[in-house]
PDB file of N, CA and C in Angstrom:
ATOM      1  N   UNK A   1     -12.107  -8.229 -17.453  1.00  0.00           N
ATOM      2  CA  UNK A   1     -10.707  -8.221 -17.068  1.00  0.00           C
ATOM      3  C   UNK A   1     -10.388  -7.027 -16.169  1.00  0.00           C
ATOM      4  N   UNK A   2     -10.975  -5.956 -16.275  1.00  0.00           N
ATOM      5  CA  UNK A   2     -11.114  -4.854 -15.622  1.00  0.00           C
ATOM      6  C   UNK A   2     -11.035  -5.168 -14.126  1.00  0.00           C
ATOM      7  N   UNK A   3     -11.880  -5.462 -13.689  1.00  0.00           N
ATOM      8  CA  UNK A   3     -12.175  -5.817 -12.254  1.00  0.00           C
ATOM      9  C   UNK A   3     -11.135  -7.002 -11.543  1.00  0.00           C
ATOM     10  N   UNK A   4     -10.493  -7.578 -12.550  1.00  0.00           N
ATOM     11  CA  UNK A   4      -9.747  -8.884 -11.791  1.00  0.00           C
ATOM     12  C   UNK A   4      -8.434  -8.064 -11.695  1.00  0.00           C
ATOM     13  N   UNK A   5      -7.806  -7.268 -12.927  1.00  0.00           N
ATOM     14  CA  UNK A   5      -6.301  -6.460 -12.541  1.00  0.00           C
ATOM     15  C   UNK A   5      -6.799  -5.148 -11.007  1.00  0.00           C
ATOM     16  N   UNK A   6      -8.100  -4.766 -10.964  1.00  0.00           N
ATOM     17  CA  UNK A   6      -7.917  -4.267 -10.136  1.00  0.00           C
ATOM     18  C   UNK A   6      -7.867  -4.915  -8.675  1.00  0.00           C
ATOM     19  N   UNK A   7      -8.701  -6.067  -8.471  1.00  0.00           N
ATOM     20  CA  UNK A   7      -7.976  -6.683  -7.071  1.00  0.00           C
ATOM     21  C   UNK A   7      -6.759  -7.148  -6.738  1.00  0.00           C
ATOM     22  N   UNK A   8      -6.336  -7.529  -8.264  1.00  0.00           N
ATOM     23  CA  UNK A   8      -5.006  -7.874  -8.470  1.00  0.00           C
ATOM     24  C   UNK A   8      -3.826  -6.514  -7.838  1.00  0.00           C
ATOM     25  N   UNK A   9      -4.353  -6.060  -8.041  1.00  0.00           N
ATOM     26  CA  UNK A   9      -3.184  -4.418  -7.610  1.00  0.00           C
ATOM     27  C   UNK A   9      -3.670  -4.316  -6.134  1.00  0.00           C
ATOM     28  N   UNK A  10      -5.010  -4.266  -5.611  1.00  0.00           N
ATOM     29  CA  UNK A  10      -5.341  -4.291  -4.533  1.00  0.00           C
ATOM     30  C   UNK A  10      -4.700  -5.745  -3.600  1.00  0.00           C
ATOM     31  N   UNK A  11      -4.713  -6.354  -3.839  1.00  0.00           N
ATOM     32  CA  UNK A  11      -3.996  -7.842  -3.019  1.00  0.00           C
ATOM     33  C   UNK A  11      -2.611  -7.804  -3.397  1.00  0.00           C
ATOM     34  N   UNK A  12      -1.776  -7.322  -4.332  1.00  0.00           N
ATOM     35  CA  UNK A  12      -0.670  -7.340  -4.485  1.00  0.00           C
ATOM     36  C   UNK A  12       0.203  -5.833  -3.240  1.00  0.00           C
ATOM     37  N   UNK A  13      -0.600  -4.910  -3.105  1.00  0.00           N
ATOM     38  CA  UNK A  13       0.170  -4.059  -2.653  1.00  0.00           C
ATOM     39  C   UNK A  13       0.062  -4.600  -0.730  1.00  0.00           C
ATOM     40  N   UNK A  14      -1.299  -5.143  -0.308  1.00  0.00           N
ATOM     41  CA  UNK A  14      -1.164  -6.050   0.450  1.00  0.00           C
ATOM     42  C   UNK A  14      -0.271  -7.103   0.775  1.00  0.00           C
ATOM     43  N   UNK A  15      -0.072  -7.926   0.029  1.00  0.00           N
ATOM     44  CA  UNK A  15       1.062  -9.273   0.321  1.00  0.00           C
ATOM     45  C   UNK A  15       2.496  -8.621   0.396  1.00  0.00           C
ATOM     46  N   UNK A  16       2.696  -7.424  -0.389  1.00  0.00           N
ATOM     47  CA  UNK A  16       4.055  -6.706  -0.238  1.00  0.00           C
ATOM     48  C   UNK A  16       4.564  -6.546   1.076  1.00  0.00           C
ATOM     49  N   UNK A  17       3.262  -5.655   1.524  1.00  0.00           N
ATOM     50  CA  UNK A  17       3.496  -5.233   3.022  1.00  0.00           C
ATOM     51  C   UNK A  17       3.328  -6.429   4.106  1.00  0.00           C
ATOM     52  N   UNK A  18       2.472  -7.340   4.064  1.00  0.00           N
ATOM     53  CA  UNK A  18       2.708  -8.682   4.832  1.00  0.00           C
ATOM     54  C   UNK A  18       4.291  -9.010   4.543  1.00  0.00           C
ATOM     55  N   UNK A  19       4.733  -9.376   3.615  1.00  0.00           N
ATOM     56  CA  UNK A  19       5.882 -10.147   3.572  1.00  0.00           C
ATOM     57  C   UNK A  19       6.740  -8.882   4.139  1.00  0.00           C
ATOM     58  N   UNK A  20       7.044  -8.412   4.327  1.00  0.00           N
ATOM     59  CA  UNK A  20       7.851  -7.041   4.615  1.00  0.00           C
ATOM     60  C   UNK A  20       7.784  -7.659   6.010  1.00  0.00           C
ATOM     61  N   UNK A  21       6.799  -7.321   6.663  1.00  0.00           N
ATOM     62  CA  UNK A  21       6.590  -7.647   8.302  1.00  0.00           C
ATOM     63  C   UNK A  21       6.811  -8.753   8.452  1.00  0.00           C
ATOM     64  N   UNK A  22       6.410  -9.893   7.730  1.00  0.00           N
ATOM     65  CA  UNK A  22       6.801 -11.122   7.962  1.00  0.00           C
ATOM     66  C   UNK A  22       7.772 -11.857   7.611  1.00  0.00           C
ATOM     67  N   UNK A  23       8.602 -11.853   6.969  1.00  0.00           N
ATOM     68  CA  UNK A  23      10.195 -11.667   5.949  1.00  0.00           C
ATOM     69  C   UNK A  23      10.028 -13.675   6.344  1.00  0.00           C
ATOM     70  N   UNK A  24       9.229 -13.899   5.055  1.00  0.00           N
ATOM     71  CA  UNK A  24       9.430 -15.599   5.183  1.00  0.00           C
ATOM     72  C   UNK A  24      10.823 -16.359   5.116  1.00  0.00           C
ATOM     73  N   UNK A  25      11.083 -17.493   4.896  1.00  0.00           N
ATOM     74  CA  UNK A  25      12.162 -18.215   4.273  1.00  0.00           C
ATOM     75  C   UNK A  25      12.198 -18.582   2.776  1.00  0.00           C
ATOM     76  N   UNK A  26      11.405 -19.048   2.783  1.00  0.00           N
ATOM     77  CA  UNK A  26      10.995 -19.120   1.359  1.00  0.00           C
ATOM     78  C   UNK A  26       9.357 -19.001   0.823  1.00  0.00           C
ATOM     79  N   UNK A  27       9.487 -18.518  -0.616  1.00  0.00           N
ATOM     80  CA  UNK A  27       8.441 -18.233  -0.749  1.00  0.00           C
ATOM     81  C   UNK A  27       7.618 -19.260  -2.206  1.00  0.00           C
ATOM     82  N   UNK A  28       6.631 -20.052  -1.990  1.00  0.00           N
ATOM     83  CA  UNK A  28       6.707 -20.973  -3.030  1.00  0.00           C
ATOM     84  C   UNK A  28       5.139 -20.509  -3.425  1.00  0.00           C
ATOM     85  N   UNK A  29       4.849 -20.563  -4.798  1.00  0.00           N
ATOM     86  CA  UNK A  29       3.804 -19.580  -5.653  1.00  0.00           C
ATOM     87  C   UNK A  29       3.595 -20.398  -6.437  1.00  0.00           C
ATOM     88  N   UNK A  30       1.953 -20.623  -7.339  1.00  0.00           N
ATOM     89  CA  UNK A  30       1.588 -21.122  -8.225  1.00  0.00           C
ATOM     90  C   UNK A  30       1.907 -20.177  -9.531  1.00  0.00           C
ATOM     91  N   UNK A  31       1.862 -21.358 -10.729  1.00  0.00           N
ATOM     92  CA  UNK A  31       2.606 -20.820 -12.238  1.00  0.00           C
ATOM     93  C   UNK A  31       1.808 -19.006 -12.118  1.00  0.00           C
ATOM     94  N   UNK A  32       0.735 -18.802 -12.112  1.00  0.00           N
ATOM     95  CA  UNK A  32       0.070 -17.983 -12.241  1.00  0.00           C
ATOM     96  C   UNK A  32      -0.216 -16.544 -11.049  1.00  0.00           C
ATOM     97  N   UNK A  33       0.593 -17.119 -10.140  1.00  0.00           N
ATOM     98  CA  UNK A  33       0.664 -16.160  -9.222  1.00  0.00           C
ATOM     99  C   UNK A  33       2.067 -15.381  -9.226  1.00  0.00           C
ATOM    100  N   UNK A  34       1.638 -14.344  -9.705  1.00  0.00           N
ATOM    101  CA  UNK A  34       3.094 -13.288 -10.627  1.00  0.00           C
ATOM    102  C   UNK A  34       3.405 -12.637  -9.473  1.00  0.00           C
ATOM    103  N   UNK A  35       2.883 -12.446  -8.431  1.00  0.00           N
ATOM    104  CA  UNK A  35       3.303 -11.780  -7.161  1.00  0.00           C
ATOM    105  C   UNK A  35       4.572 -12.186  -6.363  1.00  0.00           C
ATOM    106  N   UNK A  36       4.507 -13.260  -6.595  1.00  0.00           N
ATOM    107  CA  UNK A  36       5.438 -14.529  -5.522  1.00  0.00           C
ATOM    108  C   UNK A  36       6.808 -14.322  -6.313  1.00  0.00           C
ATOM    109  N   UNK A  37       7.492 -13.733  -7.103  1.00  0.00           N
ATOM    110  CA  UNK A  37       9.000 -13.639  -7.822  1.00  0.00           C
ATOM    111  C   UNK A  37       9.007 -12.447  -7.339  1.00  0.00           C
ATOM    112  N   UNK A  38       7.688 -11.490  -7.298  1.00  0.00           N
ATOM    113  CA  UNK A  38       8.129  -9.708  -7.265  1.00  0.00           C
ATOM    114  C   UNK A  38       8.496 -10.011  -5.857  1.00  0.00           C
ATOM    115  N   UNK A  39       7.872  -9.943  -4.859  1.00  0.00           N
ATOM    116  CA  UNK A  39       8.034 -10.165  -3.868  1.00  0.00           C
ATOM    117  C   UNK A  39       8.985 -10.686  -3.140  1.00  0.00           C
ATOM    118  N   UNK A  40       9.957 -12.072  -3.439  1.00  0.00           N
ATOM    119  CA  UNK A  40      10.811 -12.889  -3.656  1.00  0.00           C
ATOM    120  C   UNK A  40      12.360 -11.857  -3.438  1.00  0.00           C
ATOM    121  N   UNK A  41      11.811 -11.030  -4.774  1.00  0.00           N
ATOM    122  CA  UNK A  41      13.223 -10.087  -5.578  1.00  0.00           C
ATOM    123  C   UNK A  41      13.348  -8.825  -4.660  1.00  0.00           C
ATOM    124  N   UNK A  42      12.222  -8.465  -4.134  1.00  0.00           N
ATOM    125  CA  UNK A  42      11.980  -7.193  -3.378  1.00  0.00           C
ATOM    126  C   UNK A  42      12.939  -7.264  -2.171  1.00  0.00           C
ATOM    127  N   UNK A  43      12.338  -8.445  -1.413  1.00  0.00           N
ATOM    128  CA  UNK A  43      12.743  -8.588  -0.032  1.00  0.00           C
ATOM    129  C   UNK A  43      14.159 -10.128   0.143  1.00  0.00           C
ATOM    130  N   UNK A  44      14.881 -10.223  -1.365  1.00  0.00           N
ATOM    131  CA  UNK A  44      15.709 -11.311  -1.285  1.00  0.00           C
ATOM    132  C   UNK A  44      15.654 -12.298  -0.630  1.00  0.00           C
ATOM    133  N   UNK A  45      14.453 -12.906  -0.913  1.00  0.00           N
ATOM    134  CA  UNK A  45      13.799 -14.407  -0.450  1.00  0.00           C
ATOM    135  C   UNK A  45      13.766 -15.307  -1.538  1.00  0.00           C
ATOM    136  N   UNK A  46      14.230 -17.030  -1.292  1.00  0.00           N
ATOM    137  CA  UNK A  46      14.224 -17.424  -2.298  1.00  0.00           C
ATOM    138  C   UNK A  46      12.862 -17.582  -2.873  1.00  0.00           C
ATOM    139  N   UNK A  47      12.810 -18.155  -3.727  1.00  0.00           N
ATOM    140  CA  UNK A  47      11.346 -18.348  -4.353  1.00  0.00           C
ATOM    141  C   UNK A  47      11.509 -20.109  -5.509  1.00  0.00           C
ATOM    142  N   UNK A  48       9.773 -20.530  -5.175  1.00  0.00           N
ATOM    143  CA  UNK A  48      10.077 -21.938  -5.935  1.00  0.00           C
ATOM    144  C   UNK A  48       8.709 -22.197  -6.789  1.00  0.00           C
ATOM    145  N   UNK A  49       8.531 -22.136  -7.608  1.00  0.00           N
ATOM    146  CA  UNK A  49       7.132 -21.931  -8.784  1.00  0.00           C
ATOM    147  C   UNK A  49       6.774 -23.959  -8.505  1.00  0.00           C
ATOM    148  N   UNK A  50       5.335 -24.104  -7.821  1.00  0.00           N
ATOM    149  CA  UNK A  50       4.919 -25.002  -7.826  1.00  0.00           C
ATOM    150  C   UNK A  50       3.676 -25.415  -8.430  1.00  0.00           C
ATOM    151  N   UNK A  51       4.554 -26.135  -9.788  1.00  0.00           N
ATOM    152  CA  UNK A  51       3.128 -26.660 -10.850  1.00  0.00           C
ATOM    153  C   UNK A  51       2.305 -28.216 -10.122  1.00  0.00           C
ATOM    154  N   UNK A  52       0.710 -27.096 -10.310  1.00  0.00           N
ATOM    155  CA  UNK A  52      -0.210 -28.262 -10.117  1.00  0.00           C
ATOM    156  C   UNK A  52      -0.778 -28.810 -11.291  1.00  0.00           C
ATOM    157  N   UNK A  53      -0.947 -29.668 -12.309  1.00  0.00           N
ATOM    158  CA  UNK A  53      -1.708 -30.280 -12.915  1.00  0.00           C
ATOM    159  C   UNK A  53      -1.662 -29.928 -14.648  1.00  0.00           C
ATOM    160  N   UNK A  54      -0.495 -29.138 -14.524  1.00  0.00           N
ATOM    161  CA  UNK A  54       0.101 -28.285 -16.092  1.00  0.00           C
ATOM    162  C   UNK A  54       0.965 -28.451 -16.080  1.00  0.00           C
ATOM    163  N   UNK A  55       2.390 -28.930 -16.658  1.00  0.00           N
ATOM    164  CA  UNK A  55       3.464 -28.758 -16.501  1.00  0.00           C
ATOM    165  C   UNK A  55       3.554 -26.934 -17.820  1.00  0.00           C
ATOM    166  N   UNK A  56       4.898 -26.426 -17.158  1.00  0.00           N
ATOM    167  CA  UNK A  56       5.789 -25.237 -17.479  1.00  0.00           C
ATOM    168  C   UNK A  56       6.974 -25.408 -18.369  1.00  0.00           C
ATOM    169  N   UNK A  57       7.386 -25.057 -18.889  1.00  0.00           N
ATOM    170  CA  UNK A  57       8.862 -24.529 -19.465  1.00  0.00           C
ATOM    171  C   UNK A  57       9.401 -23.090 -19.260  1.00  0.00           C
ATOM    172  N   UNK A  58      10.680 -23.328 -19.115  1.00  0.00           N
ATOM    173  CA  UNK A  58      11.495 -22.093 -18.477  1.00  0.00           C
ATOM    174  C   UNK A  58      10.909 -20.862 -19.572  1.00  0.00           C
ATOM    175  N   UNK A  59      10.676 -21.032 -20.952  1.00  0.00           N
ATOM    176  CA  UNK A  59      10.156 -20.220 -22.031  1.00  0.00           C
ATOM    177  C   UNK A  59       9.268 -19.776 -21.681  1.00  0.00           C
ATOM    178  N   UNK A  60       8.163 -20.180 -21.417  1.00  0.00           N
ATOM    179  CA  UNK A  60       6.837 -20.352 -20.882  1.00  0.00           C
ATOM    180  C   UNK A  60       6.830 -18.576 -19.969  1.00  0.00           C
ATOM    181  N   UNK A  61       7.198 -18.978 -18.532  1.00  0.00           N
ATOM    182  CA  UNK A  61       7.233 -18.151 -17.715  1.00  0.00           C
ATOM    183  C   UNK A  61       8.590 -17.807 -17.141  1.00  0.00           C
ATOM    184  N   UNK A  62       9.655 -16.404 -17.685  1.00  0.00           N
ATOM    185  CA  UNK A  62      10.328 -16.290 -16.966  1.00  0.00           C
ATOM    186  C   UNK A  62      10.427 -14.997 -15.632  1.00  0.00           C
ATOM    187  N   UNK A  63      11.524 -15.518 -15.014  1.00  0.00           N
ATOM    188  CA  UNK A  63      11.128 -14.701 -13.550  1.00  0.00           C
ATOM    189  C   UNK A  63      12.419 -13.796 -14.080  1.00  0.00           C
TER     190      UNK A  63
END
């Protein structure tokens, strides 16, 4: 687990600064990609959680 939070911090401080420069419209993220709400909230972009092949409940994961 060690090694996956650290690319995780490494690709997250990346996509920050992309979206910064690139200031999308919207930003749509898988259940598991926790980046896509921070990001979203940072730079007041909407954001839309798109389940593939699992369904979610609002309990589940909130933003």
């Amino acid at each position: 687990m060690g090694n996956f939070s650290f690319f995780s911090e490494e690709m997250a401080d990346h996509l920050v600064e992309f979206a910064g420069h690139w200031r999308p419209d919207l930003i749509i993220y898988p259940p598991l990609g926790v980046i896509g709400p921070l990001i979203a909230a940072k730079y007041d972009i909407p954001v839309v959680m798109q389940t593939v092949g699992f369904g979610h409940t609002p309990g589940i994961s909130r933003v």
